[in-house]
C-alpha atoms as a PDB file:
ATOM      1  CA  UNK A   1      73.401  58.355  25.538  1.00  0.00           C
ATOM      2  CA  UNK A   2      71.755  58.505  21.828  1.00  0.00           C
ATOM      3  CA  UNK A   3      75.393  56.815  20.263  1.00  0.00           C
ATOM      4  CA  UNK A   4      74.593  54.301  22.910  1.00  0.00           C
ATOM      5  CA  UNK A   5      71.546  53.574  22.363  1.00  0.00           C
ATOM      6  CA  UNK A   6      72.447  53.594  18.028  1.00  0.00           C
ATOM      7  CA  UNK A   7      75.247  51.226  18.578  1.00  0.00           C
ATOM      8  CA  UNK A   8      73.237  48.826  20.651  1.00  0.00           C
ATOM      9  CA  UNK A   9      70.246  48.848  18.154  1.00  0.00           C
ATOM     10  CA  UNK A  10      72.808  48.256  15.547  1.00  0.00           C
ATOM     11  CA  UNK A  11      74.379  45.410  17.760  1.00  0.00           C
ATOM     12  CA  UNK A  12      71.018  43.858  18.260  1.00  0.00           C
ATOM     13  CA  UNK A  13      69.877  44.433  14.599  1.00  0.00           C
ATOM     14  CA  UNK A  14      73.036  42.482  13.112  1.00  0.00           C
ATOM     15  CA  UNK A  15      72.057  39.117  16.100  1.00  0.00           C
ATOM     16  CA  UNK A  16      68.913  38.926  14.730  1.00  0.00           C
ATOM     17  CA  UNK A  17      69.859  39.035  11.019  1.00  0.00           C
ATOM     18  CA  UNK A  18      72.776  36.608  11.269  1.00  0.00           C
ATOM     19  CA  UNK A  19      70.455  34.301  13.521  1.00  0.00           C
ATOM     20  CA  UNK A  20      67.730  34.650  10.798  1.00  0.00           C
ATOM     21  CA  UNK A  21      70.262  33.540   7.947  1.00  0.00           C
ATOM     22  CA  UNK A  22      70.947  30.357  10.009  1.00  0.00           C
ATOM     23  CA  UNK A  23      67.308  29.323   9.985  1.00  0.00           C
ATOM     24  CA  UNK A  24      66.912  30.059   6.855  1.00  0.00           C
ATOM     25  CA  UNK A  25      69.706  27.462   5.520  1.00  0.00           C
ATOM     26  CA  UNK A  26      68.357  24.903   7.812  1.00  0.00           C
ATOM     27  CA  UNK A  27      64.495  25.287   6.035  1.00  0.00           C
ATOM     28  CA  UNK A  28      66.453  25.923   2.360  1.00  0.00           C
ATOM     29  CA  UNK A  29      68.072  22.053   3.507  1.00  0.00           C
ATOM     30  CA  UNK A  30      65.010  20.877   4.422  1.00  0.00           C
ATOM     31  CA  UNK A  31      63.234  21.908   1.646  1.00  0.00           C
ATOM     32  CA  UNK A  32      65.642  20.730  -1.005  1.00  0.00           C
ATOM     33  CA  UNK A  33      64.883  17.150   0.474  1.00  0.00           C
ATOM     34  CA  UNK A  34      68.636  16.592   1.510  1.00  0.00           C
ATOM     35  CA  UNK A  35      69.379  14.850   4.640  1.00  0.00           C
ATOM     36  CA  UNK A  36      65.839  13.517   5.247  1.00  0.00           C
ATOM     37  CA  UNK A  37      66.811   9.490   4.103  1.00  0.00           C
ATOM     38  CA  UNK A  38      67.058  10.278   0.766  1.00  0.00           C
ATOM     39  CA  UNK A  39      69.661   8.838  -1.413  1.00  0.00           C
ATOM     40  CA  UNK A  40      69.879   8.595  -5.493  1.00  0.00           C
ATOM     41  CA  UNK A  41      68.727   5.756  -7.216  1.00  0.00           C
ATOM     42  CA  UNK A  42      71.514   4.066  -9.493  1.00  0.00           C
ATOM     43  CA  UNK A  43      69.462   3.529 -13.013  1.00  0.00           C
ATOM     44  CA  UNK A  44      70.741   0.786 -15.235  1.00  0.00           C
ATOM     45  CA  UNK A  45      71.681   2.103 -19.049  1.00  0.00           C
ATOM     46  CA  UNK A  46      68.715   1.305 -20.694  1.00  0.00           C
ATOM     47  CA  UNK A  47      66.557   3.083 -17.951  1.00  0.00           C
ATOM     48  CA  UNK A  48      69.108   6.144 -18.030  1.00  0.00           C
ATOM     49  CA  UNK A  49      68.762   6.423 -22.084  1.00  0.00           C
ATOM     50  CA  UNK A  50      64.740   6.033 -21.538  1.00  0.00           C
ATOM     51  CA  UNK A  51      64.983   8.849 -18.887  1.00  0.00           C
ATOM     52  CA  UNK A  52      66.947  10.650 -21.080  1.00  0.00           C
ATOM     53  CA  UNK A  53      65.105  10.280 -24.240  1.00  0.00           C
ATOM     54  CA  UNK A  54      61.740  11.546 -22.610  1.00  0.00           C
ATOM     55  CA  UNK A  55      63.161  14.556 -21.122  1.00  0.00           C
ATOM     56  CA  UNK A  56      64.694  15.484 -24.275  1.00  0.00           C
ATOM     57  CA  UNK A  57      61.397  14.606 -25.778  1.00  0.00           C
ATOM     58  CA  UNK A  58      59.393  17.060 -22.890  1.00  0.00           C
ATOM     59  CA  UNK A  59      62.322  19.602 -23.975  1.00  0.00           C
ATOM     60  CA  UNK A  60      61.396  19.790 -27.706  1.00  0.00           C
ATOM     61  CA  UNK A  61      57.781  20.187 -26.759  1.00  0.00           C
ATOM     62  CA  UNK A  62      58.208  22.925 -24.394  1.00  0.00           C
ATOM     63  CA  UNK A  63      60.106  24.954 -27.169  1.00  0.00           C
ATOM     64  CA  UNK A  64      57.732  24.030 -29.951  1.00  0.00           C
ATOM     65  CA  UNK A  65      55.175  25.992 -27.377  1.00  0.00           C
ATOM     66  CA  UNK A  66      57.528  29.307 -27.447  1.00  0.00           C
ATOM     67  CA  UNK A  67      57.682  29.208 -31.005  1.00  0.00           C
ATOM     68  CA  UNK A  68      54.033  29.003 -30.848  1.00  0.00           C
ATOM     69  CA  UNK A  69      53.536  31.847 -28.446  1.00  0.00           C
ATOM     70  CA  UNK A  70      56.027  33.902 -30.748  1.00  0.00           C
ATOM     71  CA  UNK A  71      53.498  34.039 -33.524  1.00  0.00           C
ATOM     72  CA  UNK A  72      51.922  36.873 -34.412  1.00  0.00           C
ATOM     73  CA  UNK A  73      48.553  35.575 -33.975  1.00  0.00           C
ATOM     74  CA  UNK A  74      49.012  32.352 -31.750  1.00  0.00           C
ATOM     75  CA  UNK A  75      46.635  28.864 -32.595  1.00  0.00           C
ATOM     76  CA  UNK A  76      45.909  28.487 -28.922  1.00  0.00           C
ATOM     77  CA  UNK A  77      44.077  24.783 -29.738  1.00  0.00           C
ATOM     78  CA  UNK A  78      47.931  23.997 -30.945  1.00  0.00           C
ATOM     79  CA  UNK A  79      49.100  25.646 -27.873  1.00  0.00           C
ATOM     80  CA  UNK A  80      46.555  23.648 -25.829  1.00  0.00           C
ATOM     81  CA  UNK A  81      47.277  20.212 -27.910  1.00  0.00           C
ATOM     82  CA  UNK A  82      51.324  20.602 -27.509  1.00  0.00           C
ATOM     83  CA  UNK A  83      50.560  21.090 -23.957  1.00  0.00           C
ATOM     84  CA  UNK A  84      48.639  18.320 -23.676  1.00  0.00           C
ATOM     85  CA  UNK A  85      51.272  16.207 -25.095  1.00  0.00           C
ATOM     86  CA  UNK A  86      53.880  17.270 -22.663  1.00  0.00           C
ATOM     87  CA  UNK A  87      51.732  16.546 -19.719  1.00  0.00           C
ATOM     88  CA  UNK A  88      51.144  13.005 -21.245  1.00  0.00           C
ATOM     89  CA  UNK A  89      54.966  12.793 -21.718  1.00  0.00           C
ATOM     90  CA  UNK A  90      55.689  14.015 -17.881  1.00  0.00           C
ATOM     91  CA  UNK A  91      53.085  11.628 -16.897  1.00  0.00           C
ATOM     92  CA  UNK A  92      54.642   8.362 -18.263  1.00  0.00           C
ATOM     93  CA  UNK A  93      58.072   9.664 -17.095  1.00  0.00           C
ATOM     94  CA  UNK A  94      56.932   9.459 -13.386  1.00  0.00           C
ATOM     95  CA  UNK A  95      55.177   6.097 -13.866  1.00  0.00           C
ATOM     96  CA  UNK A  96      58.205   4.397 -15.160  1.00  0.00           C
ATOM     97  CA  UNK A  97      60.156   6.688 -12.472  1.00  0.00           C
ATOM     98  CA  UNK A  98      57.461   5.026  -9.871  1.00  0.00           C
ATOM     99  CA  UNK A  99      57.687   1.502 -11.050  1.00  0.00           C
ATOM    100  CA  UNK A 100      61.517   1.631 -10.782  1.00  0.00           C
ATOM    101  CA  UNK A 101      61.126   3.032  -7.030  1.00  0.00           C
ATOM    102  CA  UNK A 102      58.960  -0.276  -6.978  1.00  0.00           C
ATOM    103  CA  UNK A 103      61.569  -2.828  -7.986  1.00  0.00           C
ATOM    104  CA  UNK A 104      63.726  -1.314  -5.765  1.00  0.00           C
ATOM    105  CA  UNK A 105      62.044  -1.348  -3.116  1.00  0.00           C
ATOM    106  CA  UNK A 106      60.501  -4.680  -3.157  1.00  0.00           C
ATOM    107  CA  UNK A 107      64.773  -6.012  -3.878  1.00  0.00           C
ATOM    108  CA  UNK A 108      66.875  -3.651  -2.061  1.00  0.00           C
ATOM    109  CA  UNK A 109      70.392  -4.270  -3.496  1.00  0.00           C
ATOM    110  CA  UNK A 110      73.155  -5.074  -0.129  1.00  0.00           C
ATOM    111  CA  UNK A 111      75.289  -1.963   0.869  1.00  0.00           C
ATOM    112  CA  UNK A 112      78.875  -2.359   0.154  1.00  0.00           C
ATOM    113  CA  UNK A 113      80.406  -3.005   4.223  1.00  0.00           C
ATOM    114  CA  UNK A 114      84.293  -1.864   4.679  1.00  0.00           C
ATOM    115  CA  UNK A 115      86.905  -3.857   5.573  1.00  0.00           C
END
């Protein structure tokens, strides 16, 4: 009776954690933004090298803040102004990001049909 009554908590045990994994992929997809509409915008050069040069930009900021906080005795107003800068960095990244969505949006380039 008691191996009967181990085996079927183990049997019931193992349902509920393999159902529980299968939710949890299904809110990991949803949360990743995947399969909600979203596709990738296609950036020309120029945008892709300005996109590129500000990240690297945000990049070199972020590690001239470690090597700030590695300092014995760390100049928080640097710490502070560095940080500063990076936000103001971020923060033009998404507006250019945001006025690309824009153009886009307002002349949606035709999908490629099949023959």
């Amino acid at each position: 009776m008691k191996k009967m009554l181990i085996v079927g908590t183990l049997v019931l045990s193992a349902l509920t954690f393999a159902k529980g994994h299968g939710d949890m992929a299904c809110n990991m997809q949803g949360m990743s933004g995947m399969g909600k509409g979203h596709s990738r915008m296609i950036l020309t050069p120029e945008q892709q090298k300005l996109r590129s040069e500000n990240s690297i930009a945000i990049q070199e900021k972020k590690l001239q803040v470690k090597k700030l906080l590695l300092n014995e005795k760390i100049d928080w107003t640097k710490v502070e102004t560095v940080n500063k800068d990076i936000a103001i960095l971020q923060a033009k990244q998404k507006t250019e990001m945001m006025k690309i969505r824009n153009t886009a949006m307002a002349n949606p380039m035709p999908v490629a049909q099949g023959n």
